[in-house]
PDB file of N, CA and C in Angstrom:
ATOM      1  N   UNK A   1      46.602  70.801  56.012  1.00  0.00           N
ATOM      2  CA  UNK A   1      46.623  70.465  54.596  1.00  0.00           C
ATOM      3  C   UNK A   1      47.879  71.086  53.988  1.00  0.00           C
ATOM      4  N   UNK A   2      48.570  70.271  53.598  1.00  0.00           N
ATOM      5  CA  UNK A   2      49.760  70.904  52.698  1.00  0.00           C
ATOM      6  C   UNK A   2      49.376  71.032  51.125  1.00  0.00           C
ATOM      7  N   UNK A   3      49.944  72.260  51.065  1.00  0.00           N
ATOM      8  CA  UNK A   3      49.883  72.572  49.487  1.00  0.00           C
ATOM      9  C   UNK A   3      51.492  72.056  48.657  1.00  0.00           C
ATOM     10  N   UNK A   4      51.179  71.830  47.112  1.00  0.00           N
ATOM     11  CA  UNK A   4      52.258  71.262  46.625  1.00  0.00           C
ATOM     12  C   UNK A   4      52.347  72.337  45.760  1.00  0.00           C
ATOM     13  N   UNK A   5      53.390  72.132  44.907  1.00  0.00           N
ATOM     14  CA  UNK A   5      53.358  73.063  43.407  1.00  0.00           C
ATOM     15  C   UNK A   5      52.021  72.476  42.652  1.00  0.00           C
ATOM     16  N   UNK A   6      51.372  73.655  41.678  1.00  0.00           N
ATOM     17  CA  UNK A   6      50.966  72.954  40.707  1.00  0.00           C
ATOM     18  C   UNK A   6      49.773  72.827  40.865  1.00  0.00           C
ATOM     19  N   UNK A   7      49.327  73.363  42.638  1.00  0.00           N
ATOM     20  CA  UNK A   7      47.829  73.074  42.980  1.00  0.00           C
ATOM     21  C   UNK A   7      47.555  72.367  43.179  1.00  0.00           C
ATOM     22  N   UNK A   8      48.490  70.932  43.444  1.00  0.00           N
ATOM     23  CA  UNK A   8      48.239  69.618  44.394  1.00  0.00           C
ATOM     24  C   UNK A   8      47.906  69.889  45.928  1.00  0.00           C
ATOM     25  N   UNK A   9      46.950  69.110  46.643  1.00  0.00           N
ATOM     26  CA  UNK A   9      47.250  69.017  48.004  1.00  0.00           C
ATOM     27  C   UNK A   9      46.458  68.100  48.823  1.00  0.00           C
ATOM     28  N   UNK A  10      47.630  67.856  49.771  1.00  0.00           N
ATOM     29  CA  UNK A  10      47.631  66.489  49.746  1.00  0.00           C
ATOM     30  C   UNK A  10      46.770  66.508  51.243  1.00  0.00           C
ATOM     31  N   UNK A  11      45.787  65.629  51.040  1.00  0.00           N
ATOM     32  CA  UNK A  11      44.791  65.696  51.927  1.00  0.00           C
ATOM     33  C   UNK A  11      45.129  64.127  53.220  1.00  0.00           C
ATOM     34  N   UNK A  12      45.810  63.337  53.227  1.00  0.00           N
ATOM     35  CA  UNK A  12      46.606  62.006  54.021  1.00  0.00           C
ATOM     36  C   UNK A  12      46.733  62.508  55.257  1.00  0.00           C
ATOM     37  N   UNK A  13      47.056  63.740  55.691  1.00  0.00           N
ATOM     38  CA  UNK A  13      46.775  64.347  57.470  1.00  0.00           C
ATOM     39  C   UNK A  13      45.387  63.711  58.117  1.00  0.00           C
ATOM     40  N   UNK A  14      44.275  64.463  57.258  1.00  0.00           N
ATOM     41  CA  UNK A  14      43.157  64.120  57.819  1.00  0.00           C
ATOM     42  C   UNK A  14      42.643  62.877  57.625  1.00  0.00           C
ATOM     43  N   UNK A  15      43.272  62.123  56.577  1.00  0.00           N
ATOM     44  CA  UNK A  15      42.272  61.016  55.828  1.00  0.00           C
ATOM     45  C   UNK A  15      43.047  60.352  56.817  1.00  0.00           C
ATOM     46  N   UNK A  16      44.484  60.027  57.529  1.00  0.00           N
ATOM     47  CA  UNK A  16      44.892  59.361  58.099  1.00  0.00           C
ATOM     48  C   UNK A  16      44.463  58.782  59.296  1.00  0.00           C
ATOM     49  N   UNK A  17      44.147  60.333  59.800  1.00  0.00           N
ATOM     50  CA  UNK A  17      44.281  60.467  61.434  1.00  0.00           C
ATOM     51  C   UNK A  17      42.750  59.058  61.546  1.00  0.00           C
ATOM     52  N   UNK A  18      41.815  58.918  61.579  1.00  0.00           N
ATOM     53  CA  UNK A  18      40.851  57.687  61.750  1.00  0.00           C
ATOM     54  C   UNK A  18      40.991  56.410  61.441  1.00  0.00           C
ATOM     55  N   UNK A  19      42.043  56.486  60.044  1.00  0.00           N
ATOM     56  CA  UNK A  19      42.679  54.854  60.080  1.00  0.00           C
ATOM     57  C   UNK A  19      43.582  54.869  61.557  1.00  0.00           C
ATOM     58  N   UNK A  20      44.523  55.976  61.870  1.00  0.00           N
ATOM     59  CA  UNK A  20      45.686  55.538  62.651  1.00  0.00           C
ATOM     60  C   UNK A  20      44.859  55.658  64.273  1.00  0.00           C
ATOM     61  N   UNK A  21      43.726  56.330  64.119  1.00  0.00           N
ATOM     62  CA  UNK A  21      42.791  55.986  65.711  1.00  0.00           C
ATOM     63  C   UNK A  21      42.567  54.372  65.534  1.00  0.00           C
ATOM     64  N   UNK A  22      41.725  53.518  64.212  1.00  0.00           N
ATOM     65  CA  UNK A  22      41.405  52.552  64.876  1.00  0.00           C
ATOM     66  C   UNK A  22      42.687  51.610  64.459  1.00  0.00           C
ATOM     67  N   UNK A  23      43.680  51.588  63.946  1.00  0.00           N
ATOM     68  CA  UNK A  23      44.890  50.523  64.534  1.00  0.00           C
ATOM     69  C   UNK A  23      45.203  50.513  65.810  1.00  0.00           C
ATOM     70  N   UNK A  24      45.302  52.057  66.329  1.00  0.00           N
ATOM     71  CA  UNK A  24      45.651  52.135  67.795  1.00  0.00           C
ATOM     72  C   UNK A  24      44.656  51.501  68.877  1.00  0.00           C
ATOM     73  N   UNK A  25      43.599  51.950  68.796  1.00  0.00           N
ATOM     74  CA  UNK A  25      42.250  51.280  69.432  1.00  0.00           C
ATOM     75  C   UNK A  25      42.341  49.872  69.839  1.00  0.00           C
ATOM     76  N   UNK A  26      42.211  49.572  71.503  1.00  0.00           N
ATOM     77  CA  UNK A  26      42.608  47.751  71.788  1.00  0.00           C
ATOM     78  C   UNK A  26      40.963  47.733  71.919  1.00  0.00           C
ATOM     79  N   UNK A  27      39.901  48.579  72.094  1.00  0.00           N
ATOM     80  CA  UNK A  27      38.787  48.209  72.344  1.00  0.00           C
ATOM     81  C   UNK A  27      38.322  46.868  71.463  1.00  0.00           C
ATOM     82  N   UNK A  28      37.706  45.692  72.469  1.00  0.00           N
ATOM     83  CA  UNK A  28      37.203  44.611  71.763  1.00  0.00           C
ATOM     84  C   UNK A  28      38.528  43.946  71.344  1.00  0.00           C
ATOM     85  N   UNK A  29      39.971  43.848  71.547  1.00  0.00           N
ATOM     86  CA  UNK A  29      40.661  43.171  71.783  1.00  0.00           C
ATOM     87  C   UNK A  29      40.270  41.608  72.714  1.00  0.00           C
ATOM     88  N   UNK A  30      40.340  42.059  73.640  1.00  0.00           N
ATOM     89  CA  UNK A  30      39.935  40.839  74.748  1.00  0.00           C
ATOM     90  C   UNK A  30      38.312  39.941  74.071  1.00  0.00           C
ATOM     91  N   UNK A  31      37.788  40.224  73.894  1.00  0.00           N
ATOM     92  CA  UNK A  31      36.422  39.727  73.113  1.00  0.00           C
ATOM     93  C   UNK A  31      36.698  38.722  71.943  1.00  0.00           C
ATOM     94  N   UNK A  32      37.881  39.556  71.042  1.00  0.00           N
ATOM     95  CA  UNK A  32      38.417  38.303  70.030  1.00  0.00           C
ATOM     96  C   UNK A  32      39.304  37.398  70.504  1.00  0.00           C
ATOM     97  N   UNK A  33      40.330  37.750  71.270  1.00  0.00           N
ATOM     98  CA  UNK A  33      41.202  36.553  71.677  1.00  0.00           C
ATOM     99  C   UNK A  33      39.806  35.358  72.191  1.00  0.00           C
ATOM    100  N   UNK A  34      39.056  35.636  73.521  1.00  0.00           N
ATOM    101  CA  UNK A  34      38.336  34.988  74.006  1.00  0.00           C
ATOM    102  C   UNK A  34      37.433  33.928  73.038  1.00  0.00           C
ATOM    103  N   UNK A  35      36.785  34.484  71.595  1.00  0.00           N
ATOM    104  CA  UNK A  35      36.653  34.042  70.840  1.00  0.00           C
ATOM    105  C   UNK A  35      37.415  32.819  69.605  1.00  0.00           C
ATOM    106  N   UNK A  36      38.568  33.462  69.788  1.00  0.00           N
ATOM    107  CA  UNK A  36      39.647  31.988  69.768  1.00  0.00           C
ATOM    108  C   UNK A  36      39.683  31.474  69.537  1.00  0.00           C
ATOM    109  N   UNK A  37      39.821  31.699  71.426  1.00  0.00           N
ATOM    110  CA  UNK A  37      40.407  30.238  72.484  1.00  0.00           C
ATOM    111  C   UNK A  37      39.213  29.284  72.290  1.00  0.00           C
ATOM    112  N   UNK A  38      37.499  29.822  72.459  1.00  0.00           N
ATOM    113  CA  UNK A  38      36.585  28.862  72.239  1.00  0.00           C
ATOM    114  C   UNK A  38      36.805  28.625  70.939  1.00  0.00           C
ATOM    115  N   UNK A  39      36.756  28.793  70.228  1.00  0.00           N
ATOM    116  CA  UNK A  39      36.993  28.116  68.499  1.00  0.00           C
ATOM    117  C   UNK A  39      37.836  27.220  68.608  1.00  0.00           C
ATOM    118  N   UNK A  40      39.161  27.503  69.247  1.00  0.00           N
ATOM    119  CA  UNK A  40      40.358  26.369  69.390  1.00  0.00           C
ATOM    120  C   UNK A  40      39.573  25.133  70.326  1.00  0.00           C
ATOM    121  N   UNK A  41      38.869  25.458  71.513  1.00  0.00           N
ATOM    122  CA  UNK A  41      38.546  24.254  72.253  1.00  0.00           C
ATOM    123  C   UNK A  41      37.124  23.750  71.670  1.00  0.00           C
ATOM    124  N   UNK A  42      36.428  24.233  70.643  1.00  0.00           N
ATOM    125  CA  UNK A  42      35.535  23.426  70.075  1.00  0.00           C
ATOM    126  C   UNK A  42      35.911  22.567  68.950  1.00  0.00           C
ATOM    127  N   UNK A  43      37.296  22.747  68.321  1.00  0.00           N
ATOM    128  CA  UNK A  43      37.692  22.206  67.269  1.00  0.00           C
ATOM    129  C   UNK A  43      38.200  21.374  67.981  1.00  0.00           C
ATOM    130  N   UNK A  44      39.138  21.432  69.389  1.00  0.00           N
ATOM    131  CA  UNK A  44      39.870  20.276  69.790  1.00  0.00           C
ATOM    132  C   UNK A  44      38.778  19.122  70.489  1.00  0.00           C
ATOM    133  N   UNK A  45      37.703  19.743  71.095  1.00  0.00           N
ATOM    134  CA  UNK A  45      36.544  19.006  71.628  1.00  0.00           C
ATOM    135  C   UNK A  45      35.871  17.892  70.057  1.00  0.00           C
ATOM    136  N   UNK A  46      35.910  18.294  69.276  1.00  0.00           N
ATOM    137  CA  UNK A  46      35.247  17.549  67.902  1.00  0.00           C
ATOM    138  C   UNK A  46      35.990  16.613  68.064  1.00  0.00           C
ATOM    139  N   UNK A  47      37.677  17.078  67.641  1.00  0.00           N
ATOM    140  CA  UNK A  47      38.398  15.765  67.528  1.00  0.00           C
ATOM    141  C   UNK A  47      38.799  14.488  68.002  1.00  0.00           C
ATOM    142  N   UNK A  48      38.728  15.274  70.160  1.00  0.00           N
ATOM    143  CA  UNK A  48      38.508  13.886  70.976  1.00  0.00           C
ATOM    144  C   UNK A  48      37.215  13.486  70.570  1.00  0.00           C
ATOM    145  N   UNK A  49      35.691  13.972  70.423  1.00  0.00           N
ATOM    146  CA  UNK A  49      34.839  13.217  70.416  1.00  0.00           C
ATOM    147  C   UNK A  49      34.897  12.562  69.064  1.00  0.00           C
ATOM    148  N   UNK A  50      35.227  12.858  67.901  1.00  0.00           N
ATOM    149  CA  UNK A  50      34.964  11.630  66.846  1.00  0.00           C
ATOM    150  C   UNK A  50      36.482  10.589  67.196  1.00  0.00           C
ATOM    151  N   UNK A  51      37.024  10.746  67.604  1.00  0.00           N
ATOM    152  CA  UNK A  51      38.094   9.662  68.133  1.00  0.00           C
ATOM    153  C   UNK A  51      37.700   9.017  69.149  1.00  0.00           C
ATOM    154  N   UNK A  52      36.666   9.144  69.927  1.00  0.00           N
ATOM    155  CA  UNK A  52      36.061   8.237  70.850  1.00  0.00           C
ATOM    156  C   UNK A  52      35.268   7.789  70.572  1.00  0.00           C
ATOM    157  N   UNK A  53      34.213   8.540  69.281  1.00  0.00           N
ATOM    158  CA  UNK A  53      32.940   7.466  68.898  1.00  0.00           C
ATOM    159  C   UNK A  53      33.494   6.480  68.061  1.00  0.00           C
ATOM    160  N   UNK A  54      34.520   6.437  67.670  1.00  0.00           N
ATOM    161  CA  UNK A  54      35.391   5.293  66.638  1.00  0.00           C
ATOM    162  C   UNK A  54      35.338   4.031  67.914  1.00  0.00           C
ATOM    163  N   UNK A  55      36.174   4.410  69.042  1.00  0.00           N
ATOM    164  CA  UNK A  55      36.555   3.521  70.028  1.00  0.00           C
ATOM    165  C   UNK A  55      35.309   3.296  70.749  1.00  0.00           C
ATOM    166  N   UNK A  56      34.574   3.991  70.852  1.00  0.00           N
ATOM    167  CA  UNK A  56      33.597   3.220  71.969  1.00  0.00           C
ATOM    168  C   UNK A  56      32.660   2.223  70.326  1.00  0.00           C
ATOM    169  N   UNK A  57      32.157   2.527  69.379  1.00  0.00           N
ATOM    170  CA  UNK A  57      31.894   1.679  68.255  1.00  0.00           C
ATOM    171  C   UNK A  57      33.053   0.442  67.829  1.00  0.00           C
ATOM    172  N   UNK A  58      33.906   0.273  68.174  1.00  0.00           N
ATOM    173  CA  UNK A  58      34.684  -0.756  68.321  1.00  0.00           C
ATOM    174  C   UNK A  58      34.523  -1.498  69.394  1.00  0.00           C
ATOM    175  N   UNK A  59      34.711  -0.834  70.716  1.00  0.00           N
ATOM    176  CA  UNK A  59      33.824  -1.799  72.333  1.00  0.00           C
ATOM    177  C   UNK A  59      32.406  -2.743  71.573  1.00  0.00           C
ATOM    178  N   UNK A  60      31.443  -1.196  71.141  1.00  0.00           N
ATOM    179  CA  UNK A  60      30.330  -2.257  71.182  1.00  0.00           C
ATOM    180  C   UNK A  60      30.061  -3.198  70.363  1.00  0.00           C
ATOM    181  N   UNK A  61      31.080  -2.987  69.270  1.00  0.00           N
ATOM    182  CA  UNK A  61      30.912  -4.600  67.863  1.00  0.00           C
ATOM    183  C   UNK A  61      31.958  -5.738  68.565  1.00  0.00           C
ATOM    184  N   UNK A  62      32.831  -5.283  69.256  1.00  0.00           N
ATOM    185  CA  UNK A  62      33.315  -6.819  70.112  1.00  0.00           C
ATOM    186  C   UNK A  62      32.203  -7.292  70.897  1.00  0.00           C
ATOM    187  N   UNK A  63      31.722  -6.638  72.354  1.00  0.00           N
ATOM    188  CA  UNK A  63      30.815  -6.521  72.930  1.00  0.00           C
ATOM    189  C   UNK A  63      29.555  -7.716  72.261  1.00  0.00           C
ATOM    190  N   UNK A  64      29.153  -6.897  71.309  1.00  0.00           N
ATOM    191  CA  UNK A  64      28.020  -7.944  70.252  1.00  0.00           C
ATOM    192  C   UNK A  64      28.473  -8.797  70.030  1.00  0.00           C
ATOM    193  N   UNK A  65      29.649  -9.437  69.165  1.00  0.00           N
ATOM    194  CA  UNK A  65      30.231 -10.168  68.869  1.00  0.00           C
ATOM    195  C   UNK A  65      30.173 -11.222  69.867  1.00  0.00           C
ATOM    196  N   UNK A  66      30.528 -10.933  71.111  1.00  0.00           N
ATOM    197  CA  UNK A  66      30.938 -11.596  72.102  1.00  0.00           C
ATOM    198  C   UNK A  66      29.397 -12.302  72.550  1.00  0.00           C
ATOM    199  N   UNK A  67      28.603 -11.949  72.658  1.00  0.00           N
ATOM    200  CA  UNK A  67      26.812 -11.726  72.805  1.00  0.00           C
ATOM    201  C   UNK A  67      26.573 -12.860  72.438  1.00  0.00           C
ATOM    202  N   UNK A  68      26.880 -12.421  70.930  1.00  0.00           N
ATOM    203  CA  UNK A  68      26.448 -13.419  70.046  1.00  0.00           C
ATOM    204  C   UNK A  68      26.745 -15.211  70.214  1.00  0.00           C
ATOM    205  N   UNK A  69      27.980 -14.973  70.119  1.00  0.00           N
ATOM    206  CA  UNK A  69      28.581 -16.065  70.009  1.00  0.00           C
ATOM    207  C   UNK A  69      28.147 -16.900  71.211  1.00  0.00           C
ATOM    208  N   UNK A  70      28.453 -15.851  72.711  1.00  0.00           N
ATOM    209  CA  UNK A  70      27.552 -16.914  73.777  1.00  0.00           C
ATOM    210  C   UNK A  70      26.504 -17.399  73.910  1.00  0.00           C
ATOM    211  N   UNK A  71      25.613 -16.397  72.922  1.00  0.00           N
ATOM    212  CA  UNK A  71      24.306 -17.184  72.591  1.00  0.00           C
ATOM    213  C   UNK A  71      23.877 -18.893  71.709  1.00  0.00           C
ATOM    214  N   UNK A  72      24.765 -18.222  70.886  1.00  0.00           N
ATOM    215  CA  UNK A  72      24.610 -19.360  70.092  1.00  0.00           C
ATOM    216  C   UNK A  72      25.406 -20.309  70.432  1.00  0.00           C
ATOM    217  N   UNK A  73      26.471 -20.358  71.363  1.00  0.00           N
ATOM    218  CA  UNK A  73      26.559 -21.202  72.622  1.00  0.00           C
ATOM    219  C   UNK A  73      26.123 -22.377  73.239  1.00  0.00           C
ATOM    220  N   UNK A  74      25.010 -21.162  73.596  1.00  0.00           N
ATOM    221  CA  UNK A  74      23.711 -22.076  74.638  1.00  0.00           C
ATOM    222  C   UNK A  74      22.946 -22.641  74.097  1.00  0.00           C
TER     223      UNK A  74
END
């Protein structure tokens, strides 16, 4: 603890030292990256799948379409 003039003192030694343990601290590092990467591949997984339910819902209204028409065909 340093003393100042005046009867200040400045207590930032001790109050520090536990902020500057957990910046230093990698514990649970690896746990968040890992966490992520799945966040990144569930967001990219959404986007192929609603871009494929567009396209495969386009197959099946030709598909019908096509149904149809041979039906009423016959």
């Amino acid at each position: 603890m340093t003393v100042w003039p005046f009867g200040y003192r400045l207590y930032h030694d001790r109050n520090m030292k536990p902020l500057l343990r957990f910046l230093k601290d990698e514990q649970g590092q690896d746990l968040i990256e890992y966490t992520l990467l799945v966040g990144f591949i569930a967001l990219a997984s959404a986007g192929i799948f609603i871009d494929a339910g567009v396209n495969v819902s386009g197959i099946w209204g030709k598909a019908s379409t096509q149904l149809s028409a041979a039906n009423a065909a016959s």
